[in-house]
N, C-alpha and C. Protein backbone atom coordinates (compact mmCIF):
# COMPACT_ATOMS: atom_id res chain seq x y z
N UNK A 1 8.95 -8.96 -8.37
CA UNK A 1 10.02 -8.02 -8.10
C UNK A 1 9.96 -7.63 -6.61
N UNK A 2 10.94 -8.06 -5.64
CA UNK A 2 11.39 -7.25 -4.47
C UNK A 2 11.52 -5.95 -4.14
N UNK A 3 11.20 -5.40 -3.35
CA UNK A 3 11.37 -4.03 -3.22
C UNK A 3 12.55 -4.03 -2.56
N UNK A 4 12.96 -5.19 -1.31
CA UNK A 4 14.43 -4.50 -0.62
C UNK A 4 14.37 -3.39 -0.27
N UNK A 5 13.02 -2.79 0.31
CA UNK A 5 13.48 -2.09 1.64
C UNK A 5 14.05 -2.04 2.91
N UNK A 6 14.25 -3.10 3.18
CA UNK A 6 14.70 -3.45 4.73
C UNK A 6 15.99 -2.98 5.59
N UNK A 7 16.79 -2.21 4.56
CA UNK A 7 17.64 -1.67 5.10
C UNK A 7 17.39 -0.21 5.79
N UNK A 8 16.01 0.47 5.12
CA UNK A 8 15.14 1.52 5.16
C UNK A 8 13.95 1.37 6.53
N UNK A 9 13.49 0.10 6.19
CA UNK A 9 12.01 0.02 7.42
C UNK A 9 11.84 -1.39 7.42
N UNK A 10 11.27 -1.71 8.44
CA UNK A 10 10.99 -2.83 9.21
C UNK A 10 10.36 -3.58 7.89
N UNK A 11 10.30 -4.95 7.36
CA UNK A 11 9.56 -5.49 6.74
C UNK A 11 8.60 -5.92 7.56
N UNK A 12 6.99 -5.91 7.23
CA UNK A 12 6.21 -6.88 8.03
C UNK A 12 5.45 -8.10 7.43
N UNK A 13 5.42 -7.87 6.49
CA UNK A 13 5.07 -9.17 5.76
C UNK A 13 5.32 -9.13 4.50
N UNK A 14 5.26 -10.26 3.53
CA UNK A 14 5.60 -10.62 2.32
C UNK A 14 4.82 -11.34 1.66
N UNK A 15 4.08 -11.27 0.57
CA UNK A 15 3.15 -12.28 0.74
C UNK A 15 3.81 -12.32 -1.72
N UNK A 16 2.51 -12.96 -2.09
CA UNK A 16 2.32 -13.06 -3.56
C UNK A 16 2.89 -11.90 -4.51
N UNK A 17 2.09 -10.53 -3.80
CA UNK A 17 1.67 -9.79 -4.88
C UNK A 17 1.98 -8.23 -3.90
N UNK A 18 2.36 -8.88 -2.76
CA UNK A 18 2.34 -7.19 -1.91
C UNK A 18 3.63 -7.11 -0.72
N UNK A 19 4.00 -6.36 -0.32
CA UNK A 19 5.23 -6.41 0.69
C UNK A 19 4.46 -5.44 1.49
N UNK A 20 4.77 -5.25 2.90
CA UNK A 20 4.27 -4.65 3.76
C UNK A 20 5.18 -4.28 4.73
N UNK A 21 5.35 -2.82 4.75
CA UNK A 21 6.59 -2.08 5.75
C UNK A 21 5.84 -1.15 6.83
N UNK A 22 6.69 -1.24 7.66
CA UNK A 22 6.80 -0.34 8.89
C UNK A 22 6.95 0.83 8.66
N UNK A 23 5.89 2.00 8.62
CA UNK A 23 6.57 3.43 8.85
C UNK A 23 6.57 3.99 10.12
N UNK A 24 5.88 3.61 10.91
CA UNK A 24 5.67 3.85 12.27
C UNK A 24 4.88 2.99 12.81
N UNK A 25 4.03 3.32 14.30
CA UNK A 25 3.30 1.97 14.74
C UNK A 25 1.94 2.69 14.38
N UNK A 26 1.66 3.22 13.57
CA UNK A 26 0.38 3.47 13.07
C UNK A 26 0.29 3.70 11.58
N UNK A 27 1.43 3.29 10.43
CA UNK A 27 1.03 3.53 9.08
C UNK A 27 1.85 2.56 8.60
N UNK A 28 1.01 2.24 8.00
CA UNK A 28 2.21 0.80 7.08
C UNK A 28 2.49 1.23 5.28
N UNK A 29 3.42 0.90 5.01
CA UNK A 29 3.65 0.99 3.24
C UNK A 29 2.96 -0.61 2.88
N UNK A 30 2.35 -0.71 1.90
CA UNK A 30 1.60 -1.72 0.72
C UNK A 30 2.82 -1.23 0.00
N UNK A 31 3.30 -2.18 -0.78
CA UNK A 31 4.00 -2.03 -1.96
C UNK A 31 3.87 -3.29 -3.22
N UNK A 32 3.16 -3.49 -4.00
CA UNK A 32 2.46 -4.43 -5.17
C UNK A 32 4.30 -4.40 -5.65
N UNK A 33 4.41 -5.61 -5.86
CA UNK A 33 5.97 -6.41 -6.49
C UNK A 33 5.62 -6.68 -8.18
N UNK A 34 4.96 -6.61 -8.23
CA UNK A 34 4.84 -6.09 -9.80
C UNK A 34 4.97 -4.99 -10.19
N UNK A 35 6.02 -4.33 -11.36
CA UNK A 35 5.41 -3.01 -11.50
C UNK A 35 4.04 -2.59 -12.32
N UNK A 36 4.52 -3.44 -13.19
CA UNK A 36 2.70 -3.53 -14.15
C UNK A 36 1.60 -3.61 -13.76
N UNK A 37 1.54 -4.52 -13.53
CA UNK A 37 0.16 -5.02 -12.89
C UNK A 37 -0.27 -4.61 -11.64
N UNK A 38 1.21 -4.74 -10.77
CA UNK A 38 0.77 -3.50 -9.42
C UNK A 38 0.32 -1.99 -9.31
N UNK A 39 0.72 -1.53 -10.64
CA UNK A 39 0.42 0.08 -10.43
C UNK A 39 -1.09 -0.45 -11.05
N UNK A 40 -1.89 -1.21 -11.58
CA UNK A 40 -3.05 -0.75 -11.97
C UNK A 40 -3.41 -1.73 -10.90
N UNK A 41 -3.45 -2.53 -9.81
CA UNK A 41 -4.12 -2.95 -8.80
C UNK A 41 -3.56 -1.73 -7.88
N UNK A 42 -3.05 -1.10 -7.37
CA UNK A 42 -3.01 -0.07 -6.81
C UNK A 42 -4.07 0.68 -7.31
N UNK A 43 -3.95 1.37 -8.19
CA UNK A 43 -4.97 2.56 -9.05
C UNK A 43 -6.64 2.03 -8.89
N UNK A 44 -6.89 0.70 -8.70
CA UNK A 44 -8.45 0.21 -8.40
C UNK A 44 -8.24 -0.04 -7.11
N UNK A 45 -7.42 -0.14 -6.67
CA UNK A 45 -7.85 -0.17 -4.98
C UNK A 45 -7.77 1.38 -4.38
N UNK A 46 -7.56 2.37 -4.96
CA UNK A 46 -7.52 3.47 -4.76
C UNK A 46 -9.25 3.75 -4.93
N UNK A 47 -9.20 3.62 -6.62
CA UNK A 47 -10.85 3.54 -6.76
C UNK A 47 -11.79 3.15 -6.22
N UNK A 48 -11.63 1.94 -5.75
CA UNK A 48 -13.11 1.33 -5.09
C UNK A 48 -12.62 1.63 -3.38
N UNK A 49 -11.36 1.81 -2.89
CA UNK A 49 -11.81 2.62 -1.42
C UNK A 49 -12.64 4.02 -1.61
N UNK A 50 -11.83 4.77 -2.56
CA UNK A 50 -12.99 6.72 -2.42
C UNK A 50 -14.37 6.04 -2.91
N UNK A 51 -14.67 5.48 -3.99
CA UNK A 51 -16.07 5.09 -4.01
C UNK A 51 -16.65 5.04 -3.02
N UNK A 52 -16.18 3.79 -2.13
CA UNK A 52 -17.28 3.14 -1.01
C UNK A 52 -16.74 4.41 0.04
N UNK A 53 -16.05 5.39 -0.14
CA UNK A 53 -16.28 6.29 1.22
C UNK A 53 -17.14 7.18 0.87
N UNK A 54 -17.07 7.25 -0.88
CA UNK A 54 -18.30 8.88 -1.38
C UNK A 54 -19.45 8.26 -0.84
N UNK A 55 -19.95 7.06 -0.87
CA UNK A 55 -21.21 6.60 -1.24
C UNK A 55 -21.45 6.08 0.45
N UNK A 56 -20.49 5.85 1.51
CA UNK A 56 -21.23 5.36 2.72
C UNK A 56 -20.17 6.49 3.56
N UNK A 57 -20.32 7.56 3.56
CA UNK A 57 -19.44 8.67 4.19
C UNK A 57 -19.01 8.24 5.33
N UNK A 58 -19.74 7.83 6.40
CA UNK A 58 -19.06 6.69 7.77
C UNK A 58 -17.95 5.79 7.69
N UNK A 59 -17.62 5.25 6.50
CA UNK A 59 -16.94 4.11 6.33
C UNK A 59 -15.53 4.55 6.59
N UNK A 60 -14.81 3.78 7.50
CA UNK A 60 -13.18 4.04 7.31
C UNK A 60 -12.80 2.88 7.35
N UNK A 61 -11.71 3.15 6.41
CA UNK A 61 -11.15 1.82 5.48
C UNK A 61 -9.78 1.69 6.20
N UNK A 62 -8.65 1.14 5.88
CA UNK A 62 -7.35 1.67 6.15
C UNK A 62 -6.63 2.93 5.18
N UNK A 63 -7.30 2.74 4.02
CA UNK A 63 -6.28 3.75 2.76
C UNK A 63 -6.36 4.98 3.21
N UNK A 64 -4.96 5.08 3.46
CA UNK A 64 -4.33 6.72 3.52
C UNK A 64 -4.17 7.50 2.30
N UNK A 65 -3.46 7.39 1.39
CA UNK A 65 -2.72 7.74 0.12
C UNK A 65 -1.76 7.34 -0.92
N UNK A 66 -1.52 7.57 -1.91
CA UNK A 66 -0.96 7.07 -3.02
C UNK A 66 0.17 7.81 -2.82
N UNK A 67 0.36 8.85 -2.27
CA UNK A 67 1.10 10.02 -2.38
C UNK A 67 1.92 9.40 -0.91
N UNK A 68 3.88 9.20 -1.85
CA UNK A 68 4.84 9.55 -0.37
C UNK A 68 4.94 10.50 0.10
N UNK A 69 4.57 9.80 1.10
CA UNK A 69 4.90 11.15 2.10
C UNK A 69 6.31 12.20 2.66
N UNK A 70 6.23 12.82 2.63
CA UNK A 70 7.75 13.75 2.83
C UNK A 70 8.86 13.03 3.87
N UNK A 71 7.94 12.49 4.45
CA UNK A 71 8.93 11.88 5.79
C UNK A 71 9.20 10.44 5.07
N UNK A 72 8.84 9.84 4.02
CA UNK A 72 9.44 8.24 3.79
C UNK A 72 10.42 8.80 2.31
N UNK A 73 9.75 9.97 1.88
CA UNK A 73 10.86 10.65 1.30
C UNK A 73 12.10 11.06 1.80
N UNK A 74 12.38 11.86 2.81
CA UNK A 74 13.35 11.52 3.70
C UNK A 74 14.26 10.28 3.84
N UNK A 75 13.62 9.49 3.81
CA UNK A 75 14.38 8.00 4.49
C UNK A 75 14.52 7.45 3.82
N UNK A 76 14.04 7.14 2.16
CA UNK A 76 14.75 6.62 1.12
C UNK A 76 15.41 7.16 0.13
N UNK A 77 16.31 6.00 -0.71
CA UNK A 77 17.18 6.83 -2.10
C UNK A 77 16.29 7.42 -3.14
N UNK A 78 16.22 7.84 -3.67
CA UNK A 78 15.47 8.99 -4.61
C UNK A 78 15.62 7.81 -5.63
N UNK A 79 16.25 7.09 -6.47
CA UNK A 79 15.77 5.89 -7.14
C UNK A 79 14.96 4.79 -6.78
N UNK A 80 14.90 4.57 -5.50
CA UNK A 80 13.79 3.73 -4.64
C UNK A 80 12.57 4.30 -4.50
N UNK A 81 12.23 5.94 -4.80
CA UNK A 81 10.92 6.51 -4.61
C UNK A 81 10.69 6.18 -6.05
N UNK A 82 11.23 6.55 -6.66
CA UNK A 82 10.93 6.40 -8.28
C UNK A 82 10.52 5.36 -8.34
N UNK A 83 10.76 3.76 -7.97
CA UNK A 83 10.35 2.46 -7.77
C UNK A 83 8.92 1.93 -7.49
N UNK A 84 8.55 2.99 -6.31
CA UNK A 84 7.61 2.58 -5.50
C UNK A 84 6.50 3.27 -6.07
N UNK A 85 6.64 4.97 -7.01
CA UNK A 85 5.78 5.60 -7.32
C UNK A 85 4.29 4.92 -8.23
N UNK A 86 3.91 5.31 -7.64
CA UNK A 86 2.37 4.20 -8.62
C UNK A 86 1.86 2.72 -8.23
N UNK A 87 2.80 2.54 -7.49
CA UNK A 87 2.35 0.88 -7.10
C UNK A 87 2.43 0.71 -5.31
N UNK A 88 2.90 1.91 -4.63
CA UNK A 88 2.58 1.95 -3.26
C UNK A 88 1.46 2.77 -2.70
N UNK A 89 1.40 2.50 -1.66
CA UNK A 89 0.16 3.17 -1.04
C UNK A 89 0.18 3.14 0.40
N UNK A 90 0.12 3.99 1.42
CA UNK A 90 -0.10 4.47 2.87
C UNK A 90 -1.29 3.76 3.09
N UNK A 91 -1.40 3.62 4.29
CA UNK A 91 -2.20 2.82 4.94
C UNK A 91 -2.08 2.72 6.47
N UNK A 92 -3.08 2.95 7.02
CA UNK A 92 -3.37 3.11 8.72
C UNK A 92 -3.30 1.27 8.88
N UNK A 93 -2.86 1.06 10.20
CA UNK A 93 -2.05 -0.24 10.77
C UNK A 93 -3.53 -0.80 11.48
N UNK A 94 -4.13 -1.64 11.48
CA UNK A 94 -5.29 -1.98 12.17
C UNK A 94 -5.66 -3.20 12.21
N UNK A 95 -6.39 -3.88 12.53
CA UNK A 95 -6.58 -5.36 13.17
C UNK A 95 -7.02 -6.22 11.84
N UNK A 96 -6.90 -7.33 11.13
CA UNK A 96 -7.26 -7.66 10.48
C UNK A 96 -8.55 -8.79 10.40
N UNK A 97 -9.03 -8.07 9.42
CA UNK A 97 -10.52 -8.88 9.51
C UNK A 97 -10.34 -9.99 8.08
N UNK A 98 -9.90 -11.38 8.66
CA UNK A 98 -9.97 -12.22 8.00
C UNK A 98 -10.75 -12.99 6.56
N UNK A 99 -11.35 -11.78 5.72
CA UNK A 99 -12.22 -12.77 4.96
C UNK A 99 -11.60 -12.71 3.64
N UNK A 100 -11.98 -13.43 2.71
CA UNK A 100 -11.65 -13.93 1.72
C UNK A 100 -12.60 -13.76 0.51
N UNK A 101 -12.75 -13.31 -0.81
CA UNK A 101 -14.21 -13.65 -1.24
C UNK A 101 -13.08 -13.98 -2.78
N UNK A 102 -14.00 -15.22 -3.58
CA UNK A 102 -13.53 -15.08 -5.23
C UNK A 102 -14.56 -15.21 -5.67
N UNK A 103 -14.30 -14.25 -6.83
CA UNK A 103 -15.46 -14.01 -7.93
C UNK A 103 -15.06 -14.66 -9.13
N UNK A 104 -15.90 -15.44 -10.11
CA UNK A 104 -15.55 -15.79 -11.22
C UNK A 104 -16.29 -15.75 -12.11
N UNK A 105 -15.91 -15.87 -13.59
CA UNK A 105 -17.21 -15.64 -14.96
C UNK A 105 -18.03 -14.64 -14.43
């Protein structure tokens, strides 16, 4: 499922399972294109970022919040927040560190 924000914010990438928007030049929207399956990969990537920050307090990750913010509230239709609720997530804009890992059995 598409989100079709682009009439709203910059798209920056598109990939499988995630869309990635412009809120400014320092916070990006994640948005999981599933609603199913994205709101509960949202909800564990929520989890295992506060984990690894309770447990290594130094650590900064990119995750901002689950929670829209008033200002992207602002700028979209109130049926498009309803859309995004549970399966987006804020996020600080930062350099990407290339790795990859799969786990299996």
């Amino acid at each position: 499922m598409q989100t079709n924000l682009q009439d709203y914010l910059p798209l920056v990438a598109s990939g499988k399972i995630r869309e990635i928007y412009e809120l400014d030049k320092s916070t990006l929207l994640f948005v999981a294109t599933d609603r199913i399956s994205g709101a509960i990969l949202t909800q564990l990537s929520q989890f295992w970022f506060k984990l690894l920050q309770s447990k290594i307090p130094s650590l900064n990750t990119h995750f901002v919040s689950l929670n829209i913010s008033h200002a992207l509230r602002e700028r979209l239709p109130s049926e498009t927040i309803s859309q995004l609720e549970r399966r987006s997530m804020l996020v600080k804009r930062l350099k990407v560190l290339p790795i990859e890992s799969i786990v299996r059995g």
